[in-house]
Structures are given as C-alpha cells and as structure tokens.
N, C-alpha and C. Protein backbone atom coordinates (compact mmCIF):
# COMPACT_ATOMS: atom_id res chain seq x y z
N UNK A 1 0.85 -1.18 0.00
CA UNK A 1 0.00 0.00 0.00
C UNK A 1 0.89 1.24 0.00
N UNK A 2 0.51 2.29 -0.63
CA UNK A 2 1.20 3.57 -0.58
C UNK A 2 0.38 4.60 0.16
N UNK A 3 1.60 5.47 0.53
CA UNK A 3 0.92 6.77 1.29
C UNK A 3 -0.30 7.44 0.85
N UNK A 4 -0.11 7.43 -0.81
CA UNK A 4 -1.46 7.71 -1.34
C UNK A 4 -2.57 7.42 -1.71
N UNK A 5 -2.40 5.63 -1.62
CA UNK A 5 -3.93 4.90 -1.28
C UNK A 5 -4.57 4.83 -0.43
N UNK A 6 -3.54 5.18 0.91
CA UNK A 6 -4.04 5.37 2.40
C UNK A 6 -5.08 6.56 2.28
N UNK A 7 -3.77 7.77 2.32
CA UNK A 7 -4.76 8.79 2.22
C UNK A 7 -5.95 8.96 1.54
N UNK A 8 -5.73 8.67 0.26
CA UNK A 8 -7.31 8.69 -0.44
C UNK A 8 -8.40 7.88 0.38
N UNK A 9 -8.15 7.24 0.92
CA UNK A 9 -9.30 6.48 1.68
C UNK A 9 -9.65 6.82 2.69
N UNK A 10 -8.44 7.18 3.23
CA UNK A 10 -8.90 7.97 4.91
C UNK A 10 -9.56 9.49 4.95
N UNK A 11 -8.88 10.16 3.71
CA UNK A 11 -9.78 11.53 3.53
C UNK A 11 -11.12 11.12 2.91
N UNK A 12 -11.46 10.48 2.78
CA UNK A 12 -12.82 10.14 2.23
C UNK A 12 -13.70 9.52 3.11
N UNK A 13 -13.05 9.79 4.28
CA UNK A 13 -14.23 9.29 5.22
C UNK A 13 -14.52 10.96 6.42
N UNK A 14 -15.51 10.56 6.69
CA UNK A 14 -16.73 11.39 7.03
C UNK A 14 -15.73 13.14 7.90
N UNK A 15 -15.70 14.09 7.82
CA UNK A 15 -14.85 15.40 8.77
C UNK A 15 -13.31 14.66 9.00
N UNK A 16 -12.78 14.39 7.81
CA UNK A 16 -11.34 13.70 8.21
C UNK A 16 -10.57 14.71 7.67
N UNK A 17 -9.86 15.36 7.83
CA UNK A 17 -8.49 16.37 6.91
C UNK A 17 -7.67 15.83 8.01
N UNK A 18 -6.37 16.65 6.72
CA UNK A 18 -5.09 16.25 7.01
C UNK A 18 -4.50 17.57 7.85
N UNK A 19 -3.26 17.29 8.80
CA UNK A 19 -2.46 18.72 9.75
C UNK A 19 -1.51 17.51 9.86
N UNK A 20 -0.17 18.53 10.14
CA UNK A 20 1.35 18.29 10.19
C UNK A 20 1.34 18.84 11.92
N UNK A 21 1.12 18.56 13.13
CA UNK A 21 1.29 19.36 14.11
C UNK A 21 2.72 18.49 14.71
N UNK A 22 3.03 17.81 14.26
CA UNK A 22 4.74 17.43 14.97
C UNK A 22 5.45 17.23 14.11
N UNK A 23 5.12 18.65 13.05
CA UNK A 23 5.99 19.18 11.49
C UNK A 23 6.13 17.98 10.99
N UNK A 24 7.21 18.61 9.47
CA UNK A 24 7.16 17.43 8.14
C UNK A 24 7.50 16.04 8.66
N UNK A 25 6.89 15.28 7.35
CA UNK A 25 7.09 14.14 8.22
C UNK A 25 6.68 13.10 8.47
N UNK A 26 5.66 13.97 9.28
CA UNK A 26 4.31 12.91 10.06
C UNK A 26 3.17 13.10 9.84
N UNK A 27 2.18 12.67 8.85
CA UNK A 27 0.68 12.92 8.37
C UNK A 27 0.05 12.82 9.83
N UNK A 28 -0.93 13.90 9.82
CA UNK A 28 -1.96 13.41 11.41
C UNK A 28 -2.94 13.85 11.03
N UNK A 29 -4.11 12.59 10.48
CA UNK A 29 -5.37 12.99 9.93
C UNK A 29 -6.00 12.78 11.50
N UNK A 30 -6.47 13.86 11.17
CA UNK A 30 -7.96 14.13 12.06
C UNK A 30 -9.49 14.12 11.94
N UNK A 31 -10.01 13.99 13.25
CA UNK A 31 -11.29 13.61 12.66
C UNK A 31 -12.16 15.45 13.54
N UNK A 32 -13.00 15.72 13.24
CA UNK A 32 -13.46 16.98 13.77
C UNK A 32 -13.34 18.14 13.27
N UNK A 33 -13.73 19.25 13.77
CA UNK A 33 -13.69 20.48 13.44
C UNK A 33 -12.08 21.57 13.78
N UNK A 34 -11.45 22.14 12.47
CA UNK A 34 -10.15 22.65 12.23
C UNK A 34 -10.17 23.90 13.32
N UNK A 35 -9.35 24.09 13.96
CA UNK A 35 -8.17 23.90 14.40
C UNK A 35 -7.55 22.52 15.22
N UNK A 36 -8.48 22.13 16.15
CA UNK A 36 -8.24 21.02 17.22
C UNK A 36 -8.84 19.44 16.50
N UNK A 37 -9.37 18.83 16.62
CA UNK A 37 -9.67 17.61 15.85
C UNK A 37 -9.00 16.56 16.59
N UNK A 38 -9.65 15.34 16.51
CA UNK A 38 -8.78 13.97 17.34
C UNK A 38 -8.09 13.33 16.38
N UNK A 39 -7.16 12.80 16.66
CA UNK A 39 -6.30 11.93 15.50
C UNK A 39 -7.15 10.38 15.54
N UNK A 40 -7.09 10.06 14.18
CA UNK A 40 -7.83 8.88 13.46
C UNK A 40 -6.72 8.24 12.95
N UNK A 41 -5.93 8.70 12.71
CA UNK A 41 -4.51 7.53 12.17
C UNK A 41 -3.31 8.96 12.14
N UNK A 42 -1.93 8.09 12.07
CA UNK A 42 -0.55 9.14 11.66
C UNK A 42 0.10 7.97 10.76
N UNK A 43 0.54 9.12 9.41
CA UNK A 43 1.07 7.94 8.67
C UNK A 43 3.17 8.36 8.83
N UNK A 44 4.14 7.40 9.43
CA UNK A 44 4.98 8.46 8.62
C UNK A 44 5.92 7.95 7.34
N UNK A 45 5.56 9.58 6.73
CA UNK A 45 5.85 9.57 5.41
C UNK A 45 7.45 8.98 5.14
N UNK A 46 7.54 8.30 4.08
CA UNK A 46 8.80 8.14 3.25
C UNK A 46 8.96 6.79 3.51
N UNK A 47 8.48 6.24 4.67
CA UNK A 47 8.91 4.81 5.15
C UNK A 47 8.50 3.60 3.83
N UNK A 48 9.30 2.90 3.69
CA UNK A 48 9.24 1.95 2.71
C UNK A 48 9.67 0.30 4.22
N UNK A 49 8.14 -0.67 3.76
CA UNK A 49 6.97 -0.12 3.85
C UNK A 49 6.24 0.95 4.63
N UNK A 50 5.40 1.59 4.09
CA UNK A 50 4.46 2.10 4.73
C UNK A 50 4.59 2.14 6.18
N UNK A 51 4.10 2.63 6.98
CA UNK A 51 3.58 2.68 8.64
C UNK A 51 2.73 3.11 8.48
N UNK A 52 1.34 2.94 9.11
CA UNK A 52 0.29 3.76 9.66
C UNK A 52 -0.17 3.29 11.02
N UNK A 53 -0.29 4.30 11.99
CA UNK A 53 -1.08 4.20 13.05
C UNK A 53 -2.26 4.67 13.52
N UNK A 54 -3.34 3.27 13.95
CA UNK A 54 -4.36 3.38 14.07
C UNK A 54 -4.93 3.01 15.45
N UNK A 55 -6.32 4.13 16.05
CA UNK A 55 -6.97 3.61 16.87
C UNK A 55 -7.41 2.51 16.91
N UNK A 56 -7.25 1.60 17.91
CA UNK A 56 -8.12 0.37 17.95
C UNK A 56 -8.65 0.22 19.10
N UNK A 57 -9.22 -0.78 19.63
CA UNK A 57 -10.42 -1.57 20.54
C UNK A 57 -9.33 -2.55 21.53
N UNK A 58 -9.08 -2.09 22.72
CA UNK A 58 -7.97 -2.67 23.08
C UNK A 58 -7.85 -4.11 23.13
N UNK A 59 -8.78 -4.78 23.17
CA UNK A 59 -8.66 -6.22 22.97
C UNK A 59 -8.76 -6.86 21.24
N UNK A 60 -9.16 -6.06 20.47
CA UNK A 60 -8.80 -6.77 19.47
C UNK A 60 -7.24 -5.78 18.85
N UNK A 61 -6.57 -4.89 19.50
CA UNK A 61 -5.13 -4.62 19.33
C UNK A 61 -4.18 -5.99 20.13
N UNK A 62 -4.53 -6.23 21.09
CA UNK A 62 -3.75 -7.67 21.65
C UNK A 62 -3.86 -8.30 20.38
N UNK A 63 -5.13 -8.84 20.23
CA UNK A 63 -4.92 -10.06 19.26
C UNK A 63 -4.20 -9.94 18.09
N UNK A 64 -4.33 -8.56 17.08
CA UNK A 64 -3.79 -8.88 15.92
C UNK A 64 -2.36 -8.35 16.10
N UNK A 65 -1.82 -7.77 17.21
CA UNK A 65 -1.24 -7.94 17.50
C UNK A 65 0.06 -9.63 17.74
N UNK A 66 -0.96 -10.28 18.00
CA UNK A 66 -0.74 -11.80 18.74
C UNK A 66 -0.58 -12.75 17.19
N UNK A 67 -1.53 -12.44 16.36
CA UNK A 67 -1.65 -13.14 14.88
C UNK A 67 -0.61 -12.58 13.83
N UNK A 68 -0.49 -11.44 13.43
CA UNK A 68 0.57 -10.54 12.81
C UNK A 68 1.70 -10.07 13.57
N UNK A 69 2.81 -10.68 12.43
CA UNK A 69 4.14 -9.61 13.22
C UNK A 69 4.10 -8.35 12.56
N UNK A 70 3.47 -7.99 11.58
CA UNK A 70 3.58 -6.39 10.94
C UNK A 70 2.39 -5.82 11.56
N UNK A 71 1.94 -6.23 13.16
CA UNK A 71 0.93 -5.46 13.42
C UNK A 71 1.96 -5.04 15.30
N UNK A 72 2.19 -3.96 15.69
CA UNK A 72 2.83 -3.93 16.47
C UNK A 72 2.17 -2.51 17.44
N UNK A 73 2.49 -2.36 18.86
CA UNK A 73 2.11 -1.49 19.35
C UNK A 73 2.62 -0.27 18.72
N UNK A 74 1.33 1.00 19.34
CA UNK A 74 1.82 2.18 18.63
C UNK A 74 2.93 2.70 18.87
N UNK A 75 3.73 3.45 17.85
CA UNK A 75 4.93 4.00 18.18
C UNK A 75 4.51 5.45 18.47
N UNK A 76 5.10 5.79 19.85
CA UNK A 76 5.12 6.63 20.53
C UNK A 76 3.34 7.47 20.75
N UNK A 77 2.67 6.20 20.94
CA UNK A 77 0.95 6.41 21.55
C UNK A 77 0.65 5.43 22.27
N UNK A 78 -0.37 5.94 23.27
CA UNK A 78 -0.83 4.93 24.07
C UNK A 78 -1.01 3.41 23.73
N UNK A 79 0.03 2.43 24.20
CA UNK A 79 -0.15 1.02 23.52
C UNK A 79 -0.91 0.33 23.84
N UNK A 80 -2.11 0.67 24.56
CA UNK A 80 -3.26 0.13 24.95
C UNK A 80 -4.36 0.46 23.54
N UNK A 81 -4.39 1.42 23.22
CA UNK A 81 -5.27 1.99 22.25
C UNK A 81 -4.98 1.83 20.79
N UNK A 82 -3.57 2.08 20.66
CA UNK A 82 -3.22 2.33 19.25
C UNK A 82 -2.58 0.86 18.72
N UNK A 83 -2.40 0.94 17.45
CA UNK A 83 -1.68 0.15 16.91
C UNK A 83 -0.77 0.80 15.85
N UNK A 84 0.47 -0.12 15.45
CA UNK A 84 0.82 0.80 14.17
C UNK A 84 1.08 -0.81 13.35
N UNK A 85 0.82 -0.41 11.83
CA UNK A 85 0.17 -1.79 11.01
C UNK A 85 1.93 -1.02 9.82
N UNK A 86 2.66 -1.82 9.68
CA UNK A 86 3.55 -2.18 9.06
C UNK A 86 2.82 -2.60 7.47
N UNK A 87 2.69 -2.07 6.96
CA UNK A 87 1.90 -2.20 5.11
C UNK A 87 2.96 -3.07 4.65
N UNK A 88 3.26 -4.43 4.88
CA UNK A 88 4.00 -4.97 3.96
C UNK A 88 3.71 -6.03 3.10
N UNK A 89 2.35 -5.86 3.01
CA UNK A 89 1.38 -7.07 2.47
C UNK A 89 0.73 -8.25 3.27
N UNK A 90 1.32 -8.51 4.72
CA UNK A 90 1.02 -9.52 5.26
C UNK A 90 -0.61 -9.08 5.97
N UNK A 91 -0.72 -7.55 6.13
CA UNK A 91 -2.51 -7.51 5.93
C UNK A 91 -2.74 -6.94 4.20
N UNK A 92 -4.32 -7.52 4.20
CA UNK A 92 -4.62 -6.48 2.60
C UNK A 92 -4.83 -5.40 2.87
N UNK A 93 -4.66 -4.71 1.90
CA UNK A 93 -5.52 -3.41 1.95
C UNK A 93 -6.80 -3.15 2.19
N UNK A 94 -7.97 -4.27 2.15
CA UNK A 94 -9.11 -4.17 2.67
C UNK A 94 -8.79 -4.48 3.90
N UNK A 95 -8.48 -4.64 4.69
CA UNK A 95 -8.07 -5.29 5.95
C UNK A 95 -7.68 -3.80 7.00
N UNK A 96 -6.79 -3.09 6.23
CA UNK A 96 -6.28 -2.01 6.43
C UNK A 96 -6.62 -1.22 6.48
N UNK A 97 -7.75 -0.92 5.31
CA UNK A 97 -9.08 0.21 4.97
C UNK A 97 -10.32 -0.18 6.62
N UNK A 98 -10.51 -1.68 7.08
CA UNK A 98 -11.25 -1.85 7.84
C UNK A 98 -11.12 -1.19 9.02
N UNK A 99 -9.45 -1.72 9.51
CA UNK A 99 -8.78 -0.87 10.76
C UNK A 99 -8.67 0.55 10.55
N UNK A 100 -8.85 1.08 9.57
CA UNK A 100 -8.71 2.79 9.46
C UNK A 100 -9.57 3.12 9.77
N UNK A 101 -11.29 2.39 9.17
CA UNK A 101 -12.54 2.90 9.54
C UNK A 101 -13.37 2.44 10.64
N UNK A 102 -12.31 1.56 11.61
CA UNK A 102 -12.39 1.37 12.68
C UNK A 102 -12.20 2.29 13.80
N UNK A 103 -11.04 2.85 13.30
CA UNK A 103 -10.36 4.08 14.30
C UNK A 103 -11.07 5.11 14.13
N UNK A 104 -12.01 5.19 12.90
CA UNK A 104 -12.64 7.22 12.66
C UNK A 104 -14.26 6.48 13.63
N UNK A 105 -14.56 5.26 13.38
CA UNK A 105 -15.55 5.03 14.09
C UNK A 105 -15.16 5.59 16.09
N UNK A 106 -14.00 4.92 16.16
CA UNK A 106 -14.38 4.91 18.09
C UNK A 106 -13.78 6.34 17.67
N UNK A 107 -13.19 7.36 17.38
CA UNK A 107 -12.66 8.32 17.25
C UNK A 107 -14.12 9.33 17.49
N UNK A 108 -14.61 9.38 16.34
CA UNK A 108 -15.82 9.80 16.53
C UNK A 108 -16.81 10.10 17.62
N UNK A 109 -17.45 8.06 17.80
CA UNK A 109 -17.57 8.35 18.75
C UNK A 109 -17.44 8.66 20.36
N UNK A 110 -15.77 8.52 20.45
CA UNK A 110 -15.26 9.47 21.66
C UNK A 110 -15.06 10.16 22.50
C-alpha cells in the first residue's frame, strides 16, 4: 500500500483532513472540526513499507497484535489503544481500509 492509497481512503471518510502538528514528516489525519480535531490515524511519510497508526479496541489490538508480526504497538501512543500496522502485504488493503474505519468510528464516537 502507498501513502497515497491510504490517504485517499482515509480523507474520504466522514470530517477527516489532514495537519502536520509534529511538522514534516508525520501525516496526522484528524477527525473533527479545524483547528483542534482527534487523531484517526498518523502515517509516517517516506517509510518503505508504509507505517500507519491506528486507533483500535484494546482487545482486538492484543490479538492482531498476537496473529501478525507487521501489526505492532503504537509507536510513541498509548499502547493500549493504538496500533501501528507495518503495510508490507502480510494484511490487505481491505483489511487495512477496515482498521482505518475502525479508528474514525471509536474516534468519533469518543
């Protein structure tokens, strides 16, 4: 997956834009109204594969955690909550699109 299939998918879901608030770098889509907004995923840029980190449901972050090694706690976020998903094919991209619209879901409703 690329930075720009991510994004296209994640901006296409419901008050999501994009902000740089811990400068270049680090994508931090948000979900809410601009200036403040909650983060729904951070992608960072340039990494080959991919990184993205996503809200999750703390018991199903254990597990796929537990099933995937390209699924690992968040880097530098609460590792109870977050995950960060290593794009190296070992999830699909529907898989990936699920956990994204997983995170704008509890994000949301938050």
């Amino acid at each position: 997956m690329t930075h720009k299939e991510f994004e296209d998918f994640i901006l296409s879901q419901p008050k999501v834009w994009l902000d740089y608030p811990f400068g270049e770098g680090t994508a931090v889509y948000k979900y809410g109204v601009k200036p403040e907004g909650k983060i729904v995923a951070i992608v960072a840029e340039g990494t080959k594969p991919l990184r993205v980190s996503l809200k999750c449901d703390p018991k199903l972050a254990e597990l796929l955690r537990e099933k995937y090694e390209t699924v690992v706690p968040g880097f530098h976020l609460n590792k109870k909550h977050w995950n960060t998903v290593i794009c190296s094919g070992q999830l699909s991209h529907d898989e990936i699109f699920d956990l994204a619209r997983l995170s704008h879901k509890l994000v949301a409703e938050g």
